[in-house]
N, C-alpha and C. Protein backbone atom coordinates (compact mmCIF):
# COMPACT_ATOMS: atom_id res chain seq x y z
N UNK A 1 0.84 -1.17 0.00
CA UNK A 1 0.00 0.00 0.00
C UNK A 1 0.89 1.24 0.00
N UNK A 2 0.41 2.19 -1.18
CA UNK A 2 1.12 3.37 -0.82
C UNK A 2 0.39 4.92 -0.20
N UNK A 3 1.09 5.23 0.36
CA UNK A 3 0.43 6.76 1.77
C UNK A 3 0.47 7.94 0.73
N UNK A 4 -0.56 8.59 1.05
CA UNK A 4 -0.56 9.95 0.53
C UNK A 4 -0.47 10.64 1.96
N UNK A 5 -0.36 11.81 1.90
CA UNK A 5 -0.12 12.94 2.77
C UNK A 5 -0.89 14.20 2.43
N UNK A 6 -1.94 14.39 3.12
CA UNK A 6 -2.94 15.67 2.70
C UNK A 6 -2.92 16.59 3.53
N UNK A 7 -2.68 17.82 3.36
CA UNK A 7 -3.04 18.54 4.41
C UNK A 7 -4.11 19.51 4.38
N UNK A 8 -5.38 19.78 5.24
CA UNK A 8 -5.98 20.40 4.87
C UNK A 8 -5.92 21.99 5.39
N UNK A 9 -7.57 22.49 5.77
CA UNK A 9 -7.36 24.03 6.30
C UNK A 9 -6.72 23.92 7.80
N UNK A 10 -6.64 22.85 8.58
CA UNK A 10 -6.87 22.33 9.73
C UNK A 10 -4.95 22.79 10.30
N UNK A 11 -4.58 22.17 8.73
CA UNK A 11 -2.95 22.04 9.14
C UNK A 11 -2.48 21.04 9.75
N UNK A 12 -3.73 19.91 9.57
CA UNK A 12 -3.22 18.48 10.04
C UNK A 12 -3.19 17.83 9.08
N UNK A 13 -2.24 16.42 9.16
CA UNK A 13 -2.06 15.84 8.23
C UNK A 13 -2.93 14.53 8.54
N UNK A 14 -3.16 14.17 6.92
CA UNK A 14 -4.42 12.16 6.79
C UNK A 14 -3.84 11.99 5.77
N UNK A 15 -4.04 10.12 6.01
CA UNK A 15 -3.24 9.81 5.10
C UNK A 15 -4.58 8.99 4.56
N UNK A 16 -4.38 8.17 2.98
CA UNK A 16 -5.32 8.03 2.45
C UNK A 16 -4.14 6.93 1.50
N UNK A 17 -5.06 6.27 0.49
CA UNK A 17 -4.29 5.74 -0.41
C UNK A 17 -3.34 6.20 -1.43
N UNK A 18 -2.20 6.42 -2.26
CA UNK A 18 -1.58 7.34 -2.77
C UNK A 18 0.34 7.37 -2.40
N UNK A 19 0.76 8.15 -2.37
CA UNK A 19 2.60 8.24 -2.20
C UNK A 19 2.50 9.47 -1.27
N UNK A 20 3.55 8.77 -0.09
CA UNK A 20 3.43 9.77 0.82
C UNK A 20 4.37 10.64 0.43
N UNK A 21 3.61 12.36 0.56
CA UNK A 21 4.22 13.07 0.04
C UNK A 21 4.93 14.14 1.16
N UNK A 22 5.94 14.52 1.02
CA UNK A 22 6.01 16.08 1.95
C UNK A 22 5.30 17.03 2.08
N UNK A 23 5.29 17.70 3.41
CA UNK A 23 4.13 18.60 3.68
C UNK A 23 4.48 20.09 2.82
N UNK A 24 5.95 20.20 2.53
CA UNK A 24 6.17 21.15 2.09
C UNK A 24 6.19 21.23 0.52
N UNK A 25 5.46 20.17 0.12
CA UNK A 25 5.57 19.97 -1.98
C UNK A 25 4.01 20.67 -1.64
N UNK A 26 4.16 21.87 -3.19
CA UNK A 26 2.90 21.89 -3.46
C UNK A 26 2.73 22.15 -5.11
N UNK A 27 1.99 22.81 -5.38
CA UNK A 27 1.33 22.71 -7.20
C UNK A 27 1.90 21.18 -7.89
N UNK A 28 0.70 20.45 -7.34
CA UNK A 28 0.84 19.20 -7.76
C UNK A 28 -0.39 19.45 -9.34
N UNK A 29 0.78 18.31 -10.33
CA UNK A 29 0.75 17.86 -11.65
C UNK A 29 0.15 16.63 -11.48
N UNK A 30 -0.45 15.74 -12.41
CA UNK A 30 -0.17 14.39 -12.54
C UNK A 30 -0.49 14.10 -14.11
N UNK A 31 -0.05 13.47 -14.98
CA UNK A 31 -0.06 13.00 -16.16
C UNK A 31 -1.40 12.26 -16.53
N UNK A 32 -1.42 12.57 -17.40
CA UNK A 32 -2.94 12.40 -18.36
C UNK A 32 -2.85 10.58 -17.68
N UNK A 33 -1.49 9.42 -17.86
CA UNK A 33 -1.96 8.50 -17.87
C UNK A 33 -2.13 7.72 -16.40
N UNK A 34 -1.80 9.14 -15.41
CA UNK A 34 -1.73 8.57 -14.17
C UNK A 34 -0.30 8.22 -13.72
N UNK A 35 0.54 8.03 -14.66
CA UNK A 35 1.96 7.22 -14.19
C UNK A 35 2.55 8.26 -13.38
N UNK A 36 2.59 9.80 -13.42
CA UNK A 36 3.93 10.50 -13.24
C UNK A 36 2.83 11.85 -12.44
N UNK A 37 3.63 11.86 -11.53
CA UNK A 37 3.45 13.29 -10.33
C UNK A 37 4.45 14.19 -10.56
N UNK A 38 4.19 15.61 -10.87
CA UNK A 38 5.28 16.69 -10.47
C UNK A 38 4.68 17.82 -9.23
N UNK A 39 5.63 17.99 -8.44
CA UNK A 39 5.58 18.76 -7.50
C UNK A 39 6.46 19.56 -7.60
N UNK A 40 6.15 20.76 -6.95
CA UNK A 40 7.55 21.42 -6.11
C UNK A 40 8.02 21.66 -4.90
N UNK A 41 8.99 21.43 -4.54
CA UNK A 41 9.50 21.08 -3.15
C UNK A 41 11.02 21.66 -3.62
N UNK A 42 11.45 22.48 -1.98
CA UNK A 42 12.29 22.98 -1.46
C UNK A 42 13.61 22.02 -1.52
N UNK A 43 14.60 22.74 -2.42
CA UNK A 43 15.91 21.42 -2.86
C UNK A 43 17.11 22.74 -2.50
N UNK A 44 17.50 22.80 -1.84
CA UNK A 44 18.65 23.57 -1.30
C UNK A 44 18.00 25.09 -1.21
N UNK A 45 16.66 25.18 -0.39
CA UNK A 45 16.19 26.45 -0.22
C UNK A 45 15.54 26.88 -1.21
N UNK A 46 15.49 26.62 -2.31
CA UNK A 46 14.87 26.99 -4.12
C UNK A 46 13.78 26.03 -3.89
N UNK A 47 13.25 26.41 -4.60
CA UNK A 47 11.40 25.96 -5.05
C UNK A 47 11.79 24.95 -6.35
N UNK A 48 11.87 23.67 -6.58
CA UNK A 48 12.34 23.05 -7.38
C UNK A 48 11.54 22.05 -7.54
N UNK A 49 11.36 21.71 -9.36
CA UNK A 49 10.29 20.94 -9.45
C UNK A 49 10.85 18.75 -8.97
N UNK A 50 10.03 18.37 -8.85
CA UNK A 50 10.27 16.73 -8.53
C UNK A 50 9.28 16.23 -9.46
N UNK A 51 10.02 15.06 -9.93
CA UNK A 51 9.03 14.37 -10.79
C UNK A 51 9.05 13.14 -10.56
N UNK A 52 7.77 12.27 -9.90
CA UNK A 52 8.18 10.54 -9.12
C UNK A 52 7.44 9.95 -10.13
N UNK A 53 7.51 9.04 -10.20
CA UNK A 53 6.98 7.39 -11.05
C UNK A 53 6.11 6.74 -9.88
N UNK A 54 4.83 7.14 -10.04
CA UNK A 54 3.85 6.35 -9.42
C UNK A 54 3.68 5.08 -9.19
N UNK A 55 4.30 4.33 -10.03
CA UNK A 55 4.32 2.96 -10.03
C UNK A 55 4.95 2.73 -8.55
N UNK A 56 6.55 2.92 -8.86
CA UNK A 56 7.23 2.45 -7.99
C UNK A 56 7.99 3.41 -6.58
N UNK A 57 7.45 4.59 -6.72
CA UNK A 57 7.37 5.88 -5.65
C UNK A 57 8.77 6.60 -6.32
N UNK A 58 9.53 6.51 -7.20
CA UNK A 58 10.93 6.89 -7.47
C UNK A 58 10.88 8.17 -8.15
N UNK A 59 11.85 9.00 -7.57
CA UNK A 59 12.39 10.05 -8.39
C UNK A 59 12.63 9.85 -9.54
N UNK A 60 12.61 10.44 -10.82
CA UNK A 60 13.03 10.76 -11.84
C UNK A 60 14.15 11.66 -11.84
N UNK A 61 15.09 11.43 -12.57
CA UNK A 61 15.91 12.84 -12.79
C UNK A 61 15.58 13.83 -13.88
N UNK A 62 15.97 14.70 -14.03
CA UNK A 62 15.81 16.22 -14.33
C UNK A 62 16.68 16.75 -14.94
N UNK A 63 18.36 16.45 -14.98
CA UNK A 63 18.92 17.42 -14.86
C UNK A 63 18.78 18.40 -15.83
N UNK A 64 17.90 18.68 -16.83
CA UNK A 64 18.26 19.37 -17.88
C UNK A 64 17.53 20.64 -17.63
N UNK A 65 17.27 20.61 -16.14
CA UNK A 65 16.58 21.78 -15.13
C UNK A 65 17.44 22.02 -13.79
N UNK A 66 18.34 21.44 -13.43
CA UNK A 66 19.33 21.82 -12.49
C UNK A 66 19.48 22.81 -12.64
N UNK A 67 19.97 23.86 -13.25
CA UNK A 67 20.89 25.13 -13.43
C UNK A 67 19.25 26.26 -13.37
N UNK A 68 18.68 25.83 -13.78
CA UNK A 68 17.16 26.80 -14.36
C UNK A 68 16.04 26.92 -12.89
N UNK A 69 16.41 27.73 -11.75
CA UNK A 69 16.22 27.74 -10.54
C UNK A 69 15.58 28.82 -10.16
N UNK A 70 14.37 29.18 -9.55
CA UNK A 70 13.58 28.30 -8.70
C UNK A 70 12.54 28.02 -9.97
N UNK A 71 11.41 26.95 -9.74
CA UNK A 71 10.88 26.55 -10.56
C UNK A 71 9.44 26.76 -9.81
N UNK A 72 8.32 27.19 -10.77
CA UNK A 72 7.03 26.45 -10.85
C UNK A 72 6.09 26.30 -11.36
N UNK A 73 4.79 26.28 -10.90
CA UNK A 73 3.51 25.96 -11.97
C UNK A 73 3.79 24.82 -12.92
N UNK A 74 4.21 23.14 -12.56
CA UNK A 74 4.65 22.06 -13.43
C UNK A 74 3.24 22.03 -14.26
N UNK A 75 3.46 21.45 -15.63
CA UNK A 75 2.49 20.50 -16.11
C UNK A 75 2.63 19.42 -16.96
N UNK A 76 2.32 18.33 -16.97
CA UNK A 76 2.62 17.09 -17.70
C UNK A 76 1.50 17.10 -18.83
N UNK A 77 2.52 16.46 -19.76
CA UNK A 77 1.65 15.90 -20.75
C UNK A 77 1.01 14.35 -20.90
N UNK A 78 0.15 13.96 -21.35
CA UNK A 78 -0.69 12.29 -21.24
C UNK A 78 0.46 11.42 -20.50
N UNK A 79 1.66 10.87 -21.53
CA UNK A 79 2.21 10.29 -20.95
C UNK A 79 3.47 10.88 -20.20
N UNK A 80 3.49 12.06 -19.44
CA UNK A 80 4.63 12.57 -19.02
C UNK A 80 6.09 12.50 -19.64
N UNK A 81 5.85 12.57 -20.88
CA UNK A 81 7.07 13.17 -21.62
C UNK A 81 7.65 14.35 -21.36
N UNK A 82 6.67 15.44 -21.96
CA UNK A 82 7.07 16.63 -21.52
C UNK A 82 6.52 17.20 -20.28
N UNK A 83 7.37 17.95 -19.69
CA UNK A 83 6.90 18.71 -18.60
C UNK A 83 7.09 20.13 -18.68
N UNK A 84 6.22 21.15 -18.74
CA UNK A 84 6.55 22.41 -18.91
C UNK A 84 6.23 23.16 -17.38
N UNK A 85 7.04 24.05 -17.18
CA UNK A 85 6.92 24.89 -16.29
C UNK A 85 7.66 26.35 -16.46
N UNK A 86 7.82 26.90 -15.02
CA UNK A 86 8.18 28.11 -15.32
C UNK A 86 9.46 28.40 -14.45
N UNK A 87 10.50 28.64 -15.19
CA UNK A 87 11.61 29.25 -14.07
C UNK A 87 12.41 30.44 -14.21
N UNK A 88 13.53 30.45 -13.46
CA UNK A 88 14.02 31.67 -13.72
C UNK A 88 15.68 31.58 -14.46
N UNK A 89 15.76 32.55 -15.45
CA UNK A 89 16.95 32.52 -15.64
C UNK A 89 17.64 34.20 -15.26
N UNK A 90 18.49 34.29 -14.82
CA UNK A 90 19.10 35.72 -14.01
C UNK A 90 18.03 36.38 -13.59
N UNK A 91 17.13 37.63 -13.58
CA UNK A 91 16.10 38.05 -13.13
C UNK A 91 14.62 37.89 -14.25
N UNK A 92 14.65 37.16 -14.97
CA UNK A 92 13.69 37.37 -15.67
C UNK A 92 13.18 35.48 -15.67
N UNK A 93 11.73 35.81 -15.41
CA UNK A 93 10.77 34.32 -15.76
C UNK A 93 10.87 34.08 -16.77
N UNK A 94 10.68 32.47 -17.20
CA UNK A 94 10.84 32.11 -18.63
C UNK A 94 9.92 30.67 -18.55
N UNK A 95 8.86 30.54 -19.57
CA UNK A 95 8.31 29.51 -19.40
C UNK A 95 9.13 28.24 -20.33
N UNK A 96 9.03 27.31 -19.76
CA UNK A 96 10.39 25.87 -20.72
C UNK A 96 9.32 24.53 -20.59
N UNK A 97 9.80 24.15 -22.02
CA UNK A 97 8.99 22.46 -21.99
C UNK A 97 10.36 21.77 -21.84
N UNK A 98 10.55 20.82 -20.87
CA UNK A 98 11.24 20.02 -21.14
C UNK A 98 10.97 18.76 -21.64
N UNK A 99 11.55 18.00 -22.65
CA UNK A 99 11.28 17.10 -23.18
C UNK A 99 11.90 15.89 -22.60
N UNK A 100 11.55 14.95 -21.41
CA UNK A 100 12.30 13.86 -21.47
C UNK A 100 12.97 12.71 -22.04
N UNK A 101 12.16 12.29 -23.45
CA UNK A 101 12.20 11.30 -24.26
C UNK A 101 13.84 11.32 -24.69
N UNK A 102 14.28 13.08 -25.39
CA UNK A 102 15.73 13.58 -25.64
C UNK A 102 16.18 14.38 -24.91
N UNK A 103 16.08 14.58 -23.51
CA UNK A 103 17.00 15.36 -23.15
C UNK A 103 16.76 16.94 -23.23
N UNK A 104 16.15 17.55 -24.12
CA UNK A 104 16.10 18.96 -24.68
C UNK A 104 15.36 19.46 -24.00
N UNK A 105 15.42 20.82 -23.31
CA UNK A 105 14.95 21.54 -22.66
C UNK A 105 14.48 22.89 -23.79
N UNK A 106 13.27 23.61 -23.86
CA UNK A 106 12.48 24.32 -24.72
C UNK A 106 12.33 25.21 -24.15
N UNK A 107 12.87 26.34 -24.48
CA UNK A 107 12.61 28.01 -23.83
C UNK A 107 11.44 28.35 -24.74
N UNK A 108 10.76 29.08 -24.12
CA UNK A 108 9.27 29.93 -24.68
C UNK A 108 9.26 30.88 -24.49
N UNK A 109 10.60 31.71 -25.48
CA UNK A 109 10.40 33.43 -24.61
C UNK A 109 9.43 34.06 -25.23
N UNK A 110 9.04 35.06 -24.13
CA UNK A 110 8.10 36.20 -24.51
C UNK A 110 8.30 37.42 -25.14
N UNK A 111 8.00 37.99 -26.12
CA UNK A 111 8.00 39.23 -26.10
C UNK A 111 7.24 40.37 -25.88
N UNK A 112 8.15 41.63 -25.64
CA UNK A 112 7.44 42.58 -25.05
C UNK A 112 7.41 42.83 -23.49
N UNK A 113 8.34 41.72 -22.91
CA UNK A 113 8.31 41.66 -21.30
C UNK A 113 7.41 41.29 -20.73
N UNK A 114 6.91 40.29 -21.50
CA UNK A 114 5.58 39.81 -20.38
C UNK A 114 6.40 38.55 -19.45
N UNK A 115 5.81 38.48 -18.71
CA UNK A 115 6.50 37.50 -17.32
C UNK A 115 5.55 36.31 -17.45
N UNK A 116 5.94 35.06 -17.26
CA UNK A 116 4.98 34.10 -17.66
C UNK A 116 4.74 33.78 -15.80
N UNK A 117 3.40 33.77 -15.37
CA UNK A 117 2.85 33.42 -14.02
C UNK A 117 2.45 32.25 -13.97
N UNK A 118 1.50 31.20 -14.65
CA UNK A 118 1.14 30.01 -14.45
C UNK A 118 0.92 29.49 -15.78
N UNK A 119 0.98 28.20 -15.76
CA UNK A 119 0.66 27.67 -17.40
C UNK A 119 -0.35 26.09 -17.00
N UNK A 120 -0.28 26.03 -18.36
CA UNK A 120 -1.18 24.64 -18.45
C UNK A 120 -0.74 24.16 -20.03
N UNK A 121 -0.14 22.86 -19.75
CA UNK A 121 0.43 21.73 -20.62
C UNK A 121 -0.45 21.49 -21.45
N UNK A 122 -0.80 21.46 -22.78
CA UNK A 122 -2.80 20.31 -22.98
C UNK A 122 -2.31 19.01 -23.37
N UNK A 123 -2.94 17.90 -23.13
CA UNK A 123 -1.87 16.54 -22.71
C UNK A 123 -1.38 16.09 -24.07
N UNK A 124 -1.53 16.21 -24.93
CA UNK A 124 -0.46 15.90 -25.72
C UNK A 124 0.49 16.90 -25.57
N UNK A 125 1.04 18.10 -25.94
CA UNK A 125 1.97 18.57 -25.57
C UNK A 125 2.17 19.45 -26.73
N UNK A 126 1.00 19.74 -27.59
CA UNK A 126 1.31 20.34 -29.04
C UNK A 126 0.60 22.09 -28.32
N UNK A 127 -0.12 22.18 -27.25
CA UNK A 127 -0.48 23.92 -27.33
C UNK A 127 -0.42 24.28 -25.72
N UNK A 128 0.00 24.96 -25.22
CA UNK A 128 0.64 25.52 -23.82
C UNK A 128 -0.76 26.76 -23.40
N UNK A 129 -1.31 27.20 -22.46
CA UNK A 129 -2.07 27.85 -22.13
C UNK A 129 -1.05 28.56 -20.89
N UNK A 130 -1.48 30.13 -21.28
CA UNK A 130 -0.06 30.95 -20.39
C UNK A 130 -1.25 32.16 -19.69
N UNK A 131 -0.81 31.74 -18.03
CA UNK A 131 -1.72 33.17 -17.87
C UNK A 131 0.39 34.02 -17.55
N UNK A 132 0.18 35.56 -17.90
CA UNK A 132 0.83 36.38 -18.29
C UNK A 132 0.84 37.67 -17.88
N UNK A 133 2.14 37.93 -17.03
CA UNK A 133 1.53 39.87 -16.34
C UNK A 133 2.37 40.93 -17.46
N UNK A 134 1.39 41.36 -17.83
CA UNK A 134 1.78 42.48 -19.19
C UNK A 134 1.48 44.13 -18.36
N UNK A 135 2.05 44.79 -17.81
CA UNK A 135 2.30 45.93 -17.82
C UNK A 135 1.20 46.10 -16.78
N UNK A 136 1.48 45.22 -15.53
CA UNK A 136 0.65 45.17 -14.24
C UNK A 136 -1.17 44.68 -14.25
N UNK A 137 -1.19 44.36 -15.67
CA UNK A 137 -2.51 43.75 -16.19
C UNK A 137 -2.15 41.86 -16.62
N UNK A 138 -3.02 40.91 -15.79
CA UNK A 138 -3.17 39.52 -16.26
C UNK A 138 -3.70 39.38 -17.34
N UNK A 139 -3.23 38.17 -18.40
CA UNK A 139 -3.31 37.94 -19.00
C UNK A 139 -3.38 36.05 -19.59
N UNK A 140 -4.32 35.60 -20.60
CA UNK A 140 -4.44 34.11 -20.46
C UNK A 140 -3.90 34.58 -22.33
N UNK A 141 -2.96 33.84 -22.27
CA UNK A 141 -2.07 33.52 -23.71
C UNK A 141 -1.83 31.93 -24.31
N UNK A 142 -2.76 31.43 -25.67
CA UNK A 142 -2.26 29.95 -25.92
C UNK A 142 -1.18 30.20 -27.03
N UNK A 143 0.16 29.19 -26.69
CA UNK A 143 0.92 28.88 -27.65
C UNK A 143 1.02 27.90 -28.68
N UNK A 144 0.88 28.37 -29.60
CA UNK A 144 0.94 26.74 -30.65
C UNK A 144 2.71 26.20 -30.51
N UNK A 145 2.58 24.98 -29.58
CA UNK A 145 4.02 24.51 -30.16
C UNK A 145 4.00 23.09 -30.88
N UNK A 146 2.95 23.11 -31.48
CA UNK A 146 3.03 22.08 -32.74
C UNK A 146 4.14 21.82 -33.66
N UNK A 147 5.14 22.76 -34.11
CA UNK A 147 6.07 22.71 -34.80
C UNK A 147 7.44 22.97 -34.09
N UNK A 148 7.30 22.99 -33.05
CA UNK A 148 8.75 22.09 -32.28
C UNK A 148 8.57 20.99 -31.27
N UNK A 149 7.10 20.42 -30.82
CA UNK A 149 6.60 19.30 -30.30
C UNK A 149 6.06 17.82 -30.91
N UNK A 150 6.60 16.83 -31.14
CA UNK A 150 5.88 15.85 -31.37
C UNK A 150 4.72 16.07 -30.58
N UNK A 151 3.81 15.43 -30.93
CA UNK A 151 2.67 14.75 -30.10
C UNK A 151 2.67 13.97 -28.87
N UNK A 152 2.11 13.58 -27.97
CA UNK A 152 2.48 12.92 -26.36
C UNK A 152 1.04 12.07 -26.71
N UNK A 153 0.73 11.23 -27.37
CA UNK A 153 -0.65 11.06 -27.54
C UNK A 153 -0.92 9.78 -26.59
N UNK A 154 -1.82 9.50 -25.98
CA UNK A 154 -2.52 8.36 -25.41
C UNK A 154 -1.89 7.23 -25.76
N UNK A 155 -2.03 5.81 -25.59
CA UNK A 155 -1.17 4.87 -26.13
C UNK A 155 -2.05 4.00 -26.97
N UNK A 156 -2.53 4.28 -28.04
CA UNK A 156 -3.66 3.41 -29.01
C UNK A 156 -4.04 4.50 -29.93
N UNK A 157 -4.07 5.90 -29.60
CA UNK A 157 -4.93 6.88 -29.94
C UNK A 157 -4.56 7.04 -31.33
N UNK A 158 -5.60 7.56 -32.13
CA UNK A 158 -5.58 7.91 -33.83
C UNK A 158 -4.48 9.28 -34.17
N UNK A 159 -3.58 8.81 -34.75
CA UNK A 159 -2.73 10.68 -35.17
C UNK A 159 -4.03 11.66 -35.94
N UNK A 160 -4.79 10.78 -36.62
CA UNK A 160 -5.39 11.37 -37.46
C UNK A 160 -6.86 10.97 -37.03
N UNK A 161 -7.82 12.12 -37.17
CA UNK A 161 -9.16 12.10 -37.30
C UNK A 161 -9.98 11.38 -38.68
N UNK A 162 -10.69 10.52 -38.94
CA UNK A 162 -11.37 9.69 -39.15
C UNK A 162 -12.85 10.29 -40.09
N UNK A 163 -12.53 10.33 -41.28
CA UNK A 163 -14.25 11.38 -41.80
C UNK A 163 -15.10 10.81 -40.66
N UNK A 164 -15.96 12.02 -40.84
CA UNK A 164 -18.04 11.55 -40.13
C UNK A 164 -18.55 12.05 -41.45
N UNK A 165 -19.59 11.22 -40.70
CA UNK A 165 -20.56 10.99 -41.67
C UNK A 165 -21.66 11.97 -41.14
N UNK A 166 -22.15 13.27 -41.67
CA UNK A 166 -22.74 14.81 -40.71
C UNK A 166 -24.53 14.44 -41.09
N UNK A 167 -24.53 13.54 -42.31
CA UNK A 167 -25.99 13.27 -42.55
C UNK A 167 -27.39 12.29 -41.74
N UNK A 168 -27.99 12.57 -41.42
CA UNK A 168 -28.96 12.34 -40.14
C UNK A 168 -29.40 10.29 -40.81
């Protein structure tokens, strides 16, 4: 059996079925297929994302986010290939897909100085949803990254849509 760790308004902790987690991980992810959790949790004082394998409770490594510090707002794609989030490089936010399959880490800069605040992955991994602070005003921004993303698709699923038939 594996422990989850919840905490509620109470500030007490229950445990329930799930991976026991630290009290101090929060903006929890989980992958379209269930396999993969990202959190962030405190890794030498920095806000740093973790990514475990549900199966077997294990860390994943990362490193192609070591240097790219503090991190957050994770999101996975279906099968947790990519993970996009938001970190910092010298003083400026930068939203990044990282791709696990190769290694490659994906900068998404902005222009115009907008600061990327929270995002959302859509589970294949082809369009990014960005909320965005533009000149002390929020903002919700989608990116097409269809043309530097494969697909993350389900494991059976059609690449391609299928005619209908629209007649009654």
């Amino acid at each position: 059996m594996i422990l989850l760790a919840t905490s509620g308004c109470s500030g007490r902790s229950e445990r329930s079925a799930g991976t026991l987690l630290d009290r101090s991980q929060q903006d929890p992810a989980i992958s379209g297929d269930g396999r993969f959790l990202a959190v962030i949790s405190e890794r030498r004082g920095r806000p740093s994302v973790q990514l475990r394998d549900l199966r077997d409770g294990s860390i994943l490594p990362l490193s192609q986010l070591n240097r790219h510090q503090p991190h957050s707002s994770p999101s996975l794609s279906w099968n947790g290939r990519y993970l996009a989030l938001i970190t910092q490089r010298g003083q400026r936010r930068l939203a990044v897909v990282a791709d696990r399959l190769t290694g490659r880490l994906h900068p998404l800069p902005l222009p115009g100085g907008r600061d990327p605040v929270k995002l959302s992955l859509a589970p294949d991994g082809r369009q990014l949803a960005l909320q965005v602070a533009d000149q002390g005003q929020w903002r919700v921004e989608l990116l097409d990254l269809s043309s530097m993303l494969e697909a993350d698709r389900p494991g059976g699923a059609r690449t391609t849509t299928p005619a209908t038939n629209l007649s009654p």
